[in-house]
C-alpha atoms as a PDB file:
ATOM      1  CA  UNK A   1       0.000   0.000   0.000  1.00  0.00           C
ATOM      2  CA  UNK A   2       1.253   2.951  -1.144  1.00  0.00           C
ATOM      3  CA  UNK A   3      -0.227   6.207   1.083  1.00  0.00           C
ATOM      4  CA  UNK A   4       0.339   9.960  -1.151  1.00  0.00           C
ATOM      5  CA  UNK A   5       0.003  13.183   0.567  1.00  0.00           C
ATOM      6  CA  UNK A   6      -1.171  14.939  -2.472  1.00  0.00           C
ATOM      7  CA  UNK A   7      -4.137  16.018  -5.082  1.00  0.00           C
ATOM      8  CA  UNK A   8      -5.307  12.703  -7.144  1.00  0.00           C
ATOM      9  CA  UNK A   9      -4.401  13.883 -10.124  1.00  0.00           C
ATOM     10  CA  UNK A  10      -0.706  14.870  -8.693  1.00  0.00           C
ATOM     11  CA  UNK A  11      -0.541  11.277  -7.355  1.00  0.00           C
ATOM     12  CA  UNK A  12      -1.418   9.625 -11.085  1.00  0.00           C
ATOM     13  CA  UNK A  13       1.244  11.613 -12.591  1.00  0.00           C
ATOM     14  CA  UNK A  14       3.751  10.750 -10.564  1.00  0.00           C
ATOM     15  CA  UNK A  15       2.453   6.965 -10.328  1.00  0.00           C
ATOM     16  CA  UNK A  16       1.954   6.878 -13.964  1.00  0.00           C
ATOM     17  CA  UNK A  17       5.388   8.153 -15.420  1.00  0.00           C
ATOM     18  CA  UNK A  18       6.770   5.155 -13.285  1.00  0.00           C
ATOM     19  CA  UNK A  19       4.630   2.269 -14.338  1.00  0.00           C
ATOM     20  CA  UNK A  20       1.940   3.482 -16.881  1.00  0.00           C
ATOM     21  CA  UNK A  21      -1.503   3.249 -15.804  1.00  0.00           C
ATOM     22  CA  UNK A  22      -3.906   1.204 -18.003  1.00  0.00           C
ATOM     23  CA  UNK A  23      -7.479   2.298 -16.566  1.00  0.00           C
ATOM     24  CA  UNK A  24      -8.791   3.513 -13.524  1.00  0.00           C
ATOM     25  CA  UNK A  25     -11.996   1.945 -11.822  1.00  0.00           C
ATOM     26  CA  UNK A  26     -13.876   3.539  -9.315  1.00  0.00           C
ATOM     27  CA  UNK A  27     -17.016   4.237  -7.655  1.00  0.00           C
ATOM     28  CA  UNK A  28     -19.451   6.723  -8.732  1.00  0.00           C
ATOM     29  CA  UNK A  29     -20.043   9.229  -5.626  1.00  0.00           C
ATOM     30  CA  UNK A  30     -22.138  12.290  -4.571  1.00  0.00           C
ATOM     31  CA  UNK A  31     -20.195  14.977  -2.528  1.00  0.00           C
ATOM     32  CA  UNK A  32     -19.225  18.128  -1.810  1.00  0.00           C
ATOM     33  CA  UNK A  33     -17.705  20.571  -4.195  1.00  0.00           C
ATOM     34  CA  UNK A  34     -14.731  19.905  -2.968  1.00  0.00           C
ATOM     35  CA  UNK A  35     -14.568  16.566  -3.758  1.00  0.00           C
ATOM     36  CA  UNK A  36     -16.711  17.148  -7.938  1.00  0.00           C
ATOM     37  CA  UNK A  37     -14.106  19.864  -8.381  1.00  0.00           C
ATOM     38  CA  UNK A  38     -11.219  16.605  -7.559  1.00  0.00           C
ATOM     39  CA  UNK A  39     -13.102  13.878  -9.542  1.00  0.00           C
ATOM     40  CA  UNK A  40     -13.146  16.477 -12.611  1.00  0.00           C
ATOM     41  CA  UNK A  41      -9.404  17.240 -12.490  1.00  0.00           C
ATOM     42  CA  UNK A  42      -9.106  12.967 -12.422  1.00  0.00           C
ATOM     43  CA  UNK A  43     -11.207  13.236 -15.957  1.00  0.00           C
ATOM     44  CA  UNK A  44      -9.166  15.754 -17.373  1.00  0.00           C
ATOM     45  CA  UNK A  45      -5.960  13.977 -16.188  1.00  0.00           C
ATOM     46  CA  UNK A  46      -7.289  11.029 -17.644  1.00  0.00           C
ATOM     47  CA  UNK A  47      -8.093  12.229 -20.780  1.00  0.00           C
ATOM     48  CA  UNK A  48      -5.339  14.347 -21.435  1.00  0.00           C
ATOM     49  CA  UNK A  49      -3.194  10.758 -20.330  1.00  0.00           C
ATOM     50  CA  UNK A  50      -5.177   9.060 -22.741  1.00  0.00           C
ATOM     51  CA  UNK A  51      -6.450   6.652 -19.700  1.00  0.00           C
ATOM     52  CA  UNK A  52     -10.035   4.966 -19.669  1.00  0.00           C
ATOM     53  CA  UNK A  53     -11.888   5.852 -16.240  1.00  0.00           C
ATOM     54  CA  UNK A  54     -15.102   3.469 -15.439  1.00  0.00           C
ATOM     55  CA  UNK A  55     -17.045   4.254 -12.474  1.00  0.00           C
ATOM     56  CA  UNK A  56     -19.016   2.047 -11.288  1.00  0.00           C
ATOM     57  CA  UNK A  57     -22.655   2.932  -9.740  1.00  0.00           C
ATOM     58  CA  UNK A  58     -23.249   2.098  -5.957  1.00  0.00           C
ATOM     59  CA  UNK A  59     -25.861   4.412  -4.947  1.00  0.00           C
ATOM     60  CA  UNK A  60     -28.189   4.988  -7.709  1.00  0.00           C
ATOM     61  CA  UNK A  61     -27.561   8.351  -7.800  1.00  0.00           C
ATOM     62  CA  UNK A  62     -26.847   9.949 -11.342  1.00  0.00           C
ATOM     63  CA  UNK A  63     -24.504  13.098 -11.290  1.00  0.00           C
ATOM     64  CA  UNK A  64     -24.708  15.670 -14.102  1.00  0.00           C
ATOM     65  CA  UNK A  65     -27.647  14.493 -15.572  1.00  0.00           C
ATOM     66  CA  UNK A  66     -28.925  17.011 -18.540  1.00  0.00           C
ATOM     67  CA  UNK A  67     -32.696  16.352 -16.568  1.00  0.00           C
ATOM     68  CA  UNK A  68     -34.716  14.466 -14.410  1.00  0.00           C
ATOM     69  CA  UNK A  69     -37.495  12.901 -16.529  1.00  0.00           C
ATOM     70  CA  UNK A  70     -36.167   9.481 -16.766  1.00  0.00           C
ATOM     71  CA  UNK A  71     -34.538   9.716 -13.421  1.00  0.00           C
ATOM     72  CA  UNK A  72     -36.886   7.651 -11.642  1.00  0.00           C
ATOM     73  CA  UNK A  73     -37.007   5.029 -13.975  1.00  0.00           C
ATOM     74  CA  UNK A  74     -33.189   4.500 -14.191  1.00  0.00           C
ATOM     75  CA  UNK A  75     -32.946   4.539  -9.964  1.00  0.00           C
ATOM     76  CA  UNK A  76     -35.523   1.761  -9.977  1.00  0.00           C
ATOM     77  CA  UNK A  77     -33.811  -0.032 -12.729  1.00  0.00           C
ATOM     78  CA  UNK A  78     -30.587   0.254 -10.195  1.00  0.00           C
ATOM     79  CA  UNK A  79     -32.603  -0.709  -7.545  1.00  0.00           C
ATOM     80  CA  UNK A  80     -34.403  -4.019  -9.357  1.00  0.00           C
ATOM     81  CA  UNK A  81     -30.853  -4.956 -10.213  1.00  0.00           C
ATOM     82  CA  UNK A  82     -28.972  -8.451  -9.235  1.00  0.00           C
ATOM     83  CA  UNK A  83     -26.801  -8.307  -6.167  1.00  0.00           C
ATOM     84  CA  UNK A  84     -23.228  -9.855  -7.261  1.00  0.00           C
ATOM     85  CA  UNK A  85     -22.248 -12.132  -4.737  1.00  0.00           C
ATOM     86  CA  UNK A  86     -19.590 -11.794  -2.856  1.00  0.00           C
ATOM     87  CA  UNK A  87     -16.760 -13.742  -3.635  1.00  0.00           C
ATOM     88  CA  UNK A  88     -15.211 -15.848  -1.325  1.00  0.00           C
END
């Protein structure tokens, strides 16, 4: 485990010019400002690094959606969704 003292995309920099990162998967969260205005500067690292980010939905929450018309259609299709075991 590796701990970094700095801002994410600081830390993938200086992580990625010594063993190149392939992807980054994470978990889609709902926050602060603080921490939109930290998972935007990820997405521009990552695209300016040419490095796929996939976040993965936990909550059912949608960020920067253009509306909410189909919103609660897609939160119930989260919600009606399979639970992936856990492996063991």
């Amino acid at each position: 485990i590796t701990v970094c003292h700095a801002g994410a995309a600081f830390t993938f920099s200086s992580i990625h010019k010594k063993r190149p990162i392939h992807q980054i998967l994470c978990h889609m969260e709902s926050g602060h400002l603080k921490s939109f205005s930290r998972d935007k500067q990820v997405r521009r690292w990552c695209r300016a690094n040419n490095v796929p980010i996939r976040e993965f939905d936990q909550t059912g929450v949608t960020r920067c959606l253009q509306n909410r018309d189909d919103f609660s259609k897609k939160f119930h299709k989260f919600l009606n969704q399979k639970i992936v075991e856990t492996p063991t």
